[in-house]
Structures are given as C-alpha cells and as structure tokens.
C-alpha atoms as a PDB file:
ATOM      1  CA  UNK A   1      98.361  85.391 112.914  1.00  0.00           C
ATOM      2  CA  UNK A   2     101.158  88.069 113.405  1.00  0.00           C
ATOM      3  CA  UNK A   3     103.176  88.829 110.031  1.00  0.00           C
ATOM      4  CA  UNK A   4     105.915  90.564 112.386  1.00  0.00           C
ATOM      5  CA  UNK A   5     105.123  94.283 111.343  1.00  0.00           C
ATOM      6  CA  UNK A   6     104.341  97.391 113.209  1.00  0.00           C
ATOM      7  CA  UNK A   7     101.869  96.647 115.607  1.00  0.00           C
ATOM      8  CA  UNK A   8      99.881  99.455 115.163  1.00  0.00           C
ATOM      9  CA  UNK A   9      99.145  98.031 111.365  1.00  0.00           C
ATOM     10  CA  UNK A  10      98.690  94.676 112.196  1.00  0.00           C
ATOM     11  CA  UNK A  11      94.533  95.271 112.677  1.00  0.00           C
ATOM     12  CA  UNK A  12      94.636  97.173 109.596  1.00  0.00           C
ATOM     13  CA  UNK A  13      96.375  93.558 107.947  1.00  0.00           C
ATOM     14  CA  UNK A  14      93.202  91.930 108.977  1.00  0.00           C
ATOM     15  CA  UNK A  15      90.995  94.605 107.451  1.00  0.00           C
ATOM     16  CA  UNK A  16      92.453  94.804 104.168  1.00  0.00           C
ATOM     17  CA  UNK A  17      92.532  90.957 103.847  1.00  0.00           C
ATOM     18  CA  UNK A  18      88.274  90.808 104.934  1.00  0.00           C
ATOM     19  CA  UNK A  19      87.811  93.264 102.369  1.00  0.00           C
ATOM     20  CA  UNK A  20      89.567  90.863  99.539  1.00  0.00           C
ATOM     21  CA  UNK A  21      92.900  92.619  99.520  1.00  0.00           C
ATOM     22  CA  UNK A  22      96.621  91.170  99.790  1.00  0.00           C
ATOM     23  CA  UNK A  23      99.735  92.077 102.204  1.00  0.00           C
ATOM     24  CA  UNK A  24     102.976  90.670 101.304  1.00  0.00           C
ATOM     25  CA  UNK A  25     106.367  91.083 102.831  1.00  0.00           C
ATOM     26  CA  UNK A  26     108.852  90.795 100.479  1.00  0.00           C
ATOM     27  CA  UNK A  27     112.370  89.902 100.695  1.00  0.00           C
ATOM     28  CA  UNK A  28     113.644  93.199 100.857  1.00  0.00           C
ATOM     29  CA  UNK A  29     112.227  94.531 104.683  1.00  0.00           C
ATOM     30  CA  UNK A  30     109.192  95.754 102.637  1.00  0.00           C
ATOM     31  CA  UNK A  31     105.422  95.547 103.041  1.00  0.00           C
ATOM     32  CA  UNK A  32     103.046  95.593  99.887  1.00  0.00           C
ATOM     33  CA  UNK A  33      99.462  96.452 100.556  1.00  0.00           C
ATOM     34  CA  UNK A  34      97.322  95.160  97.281  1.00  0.00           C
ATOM     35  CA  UNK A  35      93.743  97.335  97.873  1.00  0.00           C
ATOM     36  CA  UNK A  36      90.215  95.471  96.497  1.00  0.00           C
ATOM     37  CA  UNK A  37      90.385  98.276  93.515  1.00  0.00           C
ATOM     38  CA  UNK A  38      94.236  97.395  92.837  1.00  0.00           C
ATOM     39  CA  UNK A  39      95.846 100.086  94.186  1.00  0.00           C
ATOM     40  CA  UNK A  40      99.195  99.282  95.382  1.00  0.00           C
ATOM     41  CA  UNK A  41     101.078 101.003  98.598  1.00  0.00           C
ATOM     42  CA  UNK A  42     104.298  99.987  99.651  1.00  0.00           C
ATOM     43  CA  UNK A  43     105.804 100.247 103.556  1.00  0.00           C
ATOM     44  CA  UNK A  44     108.481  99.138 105.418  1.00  0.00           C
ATOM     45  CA  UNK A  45     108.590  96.381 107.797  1.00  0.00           C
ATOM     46  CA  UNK A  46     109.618  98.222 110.565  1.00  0.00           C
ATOM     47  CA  UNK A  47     108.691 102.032 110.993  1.00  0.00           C
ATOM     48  CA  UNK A  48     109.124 104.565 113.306  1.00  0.00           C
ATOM     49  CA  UNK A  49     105.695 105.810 114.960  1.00  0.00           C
ATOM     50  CA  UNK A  50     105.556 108.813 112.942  1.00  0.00           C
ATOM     51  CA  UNK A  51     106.197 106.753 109.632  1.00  0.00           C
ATOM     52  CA  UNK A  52     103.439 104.279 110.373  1.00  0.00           C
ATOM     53  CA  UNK A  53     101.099 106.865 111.765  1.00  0.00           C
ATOM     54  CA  UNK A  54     101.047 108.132 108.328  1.00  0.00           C
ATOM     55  CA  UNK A  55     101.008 104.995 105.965  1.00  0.00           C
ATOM     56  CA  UNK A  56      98.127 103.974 108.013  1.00  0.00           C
ATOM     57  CA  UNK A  57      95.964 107.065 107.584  1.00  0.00           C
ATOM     58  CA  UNK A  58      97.161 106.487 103.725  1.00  0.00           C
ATOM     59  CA  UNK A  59      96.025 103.296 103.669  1.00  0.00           C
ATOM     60  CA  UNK A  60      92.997 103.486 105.619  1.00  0.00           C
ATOM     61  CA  UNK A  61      91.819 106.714 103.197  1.00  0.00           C
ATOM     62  CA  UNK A  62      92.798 103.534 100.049  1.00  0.00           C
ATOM     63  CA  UNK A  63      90.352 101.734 101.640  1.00  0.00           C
ATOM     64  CA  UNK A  64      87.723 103.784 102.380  1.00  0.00           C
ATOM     65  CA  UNK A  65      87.556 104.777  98.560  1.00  0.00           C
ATOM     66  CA  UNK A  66      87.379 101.316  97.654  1.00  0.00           C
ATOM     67  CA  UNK A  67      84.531 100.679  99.812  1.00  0.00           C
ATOM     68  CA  UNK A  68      82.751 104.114  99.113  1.00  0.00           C
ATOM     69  CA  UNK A  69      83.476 103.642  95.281  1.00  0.00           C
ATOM     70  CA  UNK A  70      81.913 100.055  95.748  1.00  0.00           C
ATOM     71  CA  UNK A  71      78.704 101.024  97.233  1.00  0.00           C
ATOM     72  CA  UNK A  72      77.884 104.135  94.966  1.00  0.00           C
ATOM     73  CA  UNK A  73      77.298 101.352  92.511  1.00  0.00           C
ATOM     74  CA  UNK A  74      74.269 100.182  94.062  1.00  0.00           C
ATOM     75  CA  UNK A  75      70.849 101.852  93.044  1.00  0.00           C
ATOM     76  CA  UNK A  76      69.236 102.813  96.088  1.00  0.00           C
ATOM     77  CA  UNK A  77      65.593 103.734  95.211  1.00  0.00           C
ATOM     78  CA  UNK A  78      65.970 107.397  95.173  1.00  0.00           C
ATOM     79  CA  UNK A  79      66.792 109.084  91.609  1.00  0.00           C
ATOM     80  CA  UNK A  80      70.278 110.257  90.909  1.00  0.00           C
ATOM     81  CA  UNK A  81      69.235 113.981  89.658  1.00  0.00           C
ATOM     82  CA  UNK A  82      67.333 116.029  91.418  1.00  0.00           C
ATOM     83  CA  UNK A  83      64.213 116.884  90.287  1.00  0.00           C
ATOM     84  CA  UNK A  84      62.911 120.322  88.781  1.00  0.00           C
ATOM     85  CA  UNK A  85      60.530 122.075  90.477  1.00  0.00           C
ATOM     86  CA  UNK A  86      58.515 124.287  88.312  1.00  0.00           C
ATOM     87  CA  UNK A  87      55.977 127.102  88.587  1.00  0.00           C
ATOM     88  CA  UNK A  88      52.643 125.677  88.083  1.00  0.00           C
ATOM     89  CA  UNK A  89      51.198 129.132  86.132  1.00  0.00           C
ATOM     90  CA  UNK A  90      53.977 129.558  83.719  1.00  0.00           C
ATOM     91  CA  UNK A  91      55.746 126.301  83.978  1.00  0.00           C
ATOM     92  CA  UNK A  92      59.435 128.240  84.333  1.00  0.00           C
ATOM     93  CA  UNK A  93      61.417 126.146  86.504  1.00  0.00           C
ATOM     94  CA  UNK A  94      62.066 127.508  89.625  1.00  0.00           C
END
C-alpha cells in the first residue's frame, strides 16, 4: 500500500508500522512519524533527496533506540555488574 511519499521512505513506513508505530499525512503536505516509545518526527510529503536522506537516518536512529531500549529490559542470565575479583591471601580486590 503506497501512502504517496518519497519512495525512498516508503520501506521505512512498513517498518515503523511492524514495530507498533503510526505514519499519518496530514492535511497540510506533512508526514508524522509516531515511534513505539512516542517520539514524534515530522517530514514533508515530498522531499528533495538530500532532505529525505537525512529524516530517514533520523528516523531509523528513533527506531533503533526504541528497539535497543526495549530489549535491555530483558534479563538475560548474565549479572548486570561485574564481578570483583579479589586476592585470595589478603582479600584486597584486585
């Protein structure tokens, strides 16, 4: 389903709506990207390469932080601080 943007972000549309995010167009010529965290980022409808080159990288960093925020919450099995290695003789740690 095309929404009639820049080509180059329509991919990125797909991504951000599998993740659980929004893209509207409003009225204006404008695209609103919603993020999964609720970060907003607002583009136009039509850019120049340049332009859209940019907003994607923007929004693609967005959405990597989501995801990376997102997974950080899940305990993995290995303890969070790293454990102190002391000297067996005087017990210092080391």
């Amino acid at each position: 389903m095309s929404l009639g943007i820049n080509k180059d972000l329509e991919p990125l549309v797909r991504k951000i709506r599998r993740s659980g995010g929004t893209v509207i167009i409003t009225r204006r010529n404008h695209v609103v990207w919603t993020l999964p965290g609720g970060s907003l980022i607002r583009t136009g409808l039509t850019m120049n390469r340049t332009t859209s080159h940019l907003k994607r990288r923007e929004i693609e960093k967005a959405l990597l932080a989501v995801s990376t925020a997102s997974t950080q919450g899940r305990r993995t099995g290995r303890p969070t601080a790293p454990i102190p290695i002391t000297d067996r003789g005087s017990g210092r740690v080391a």
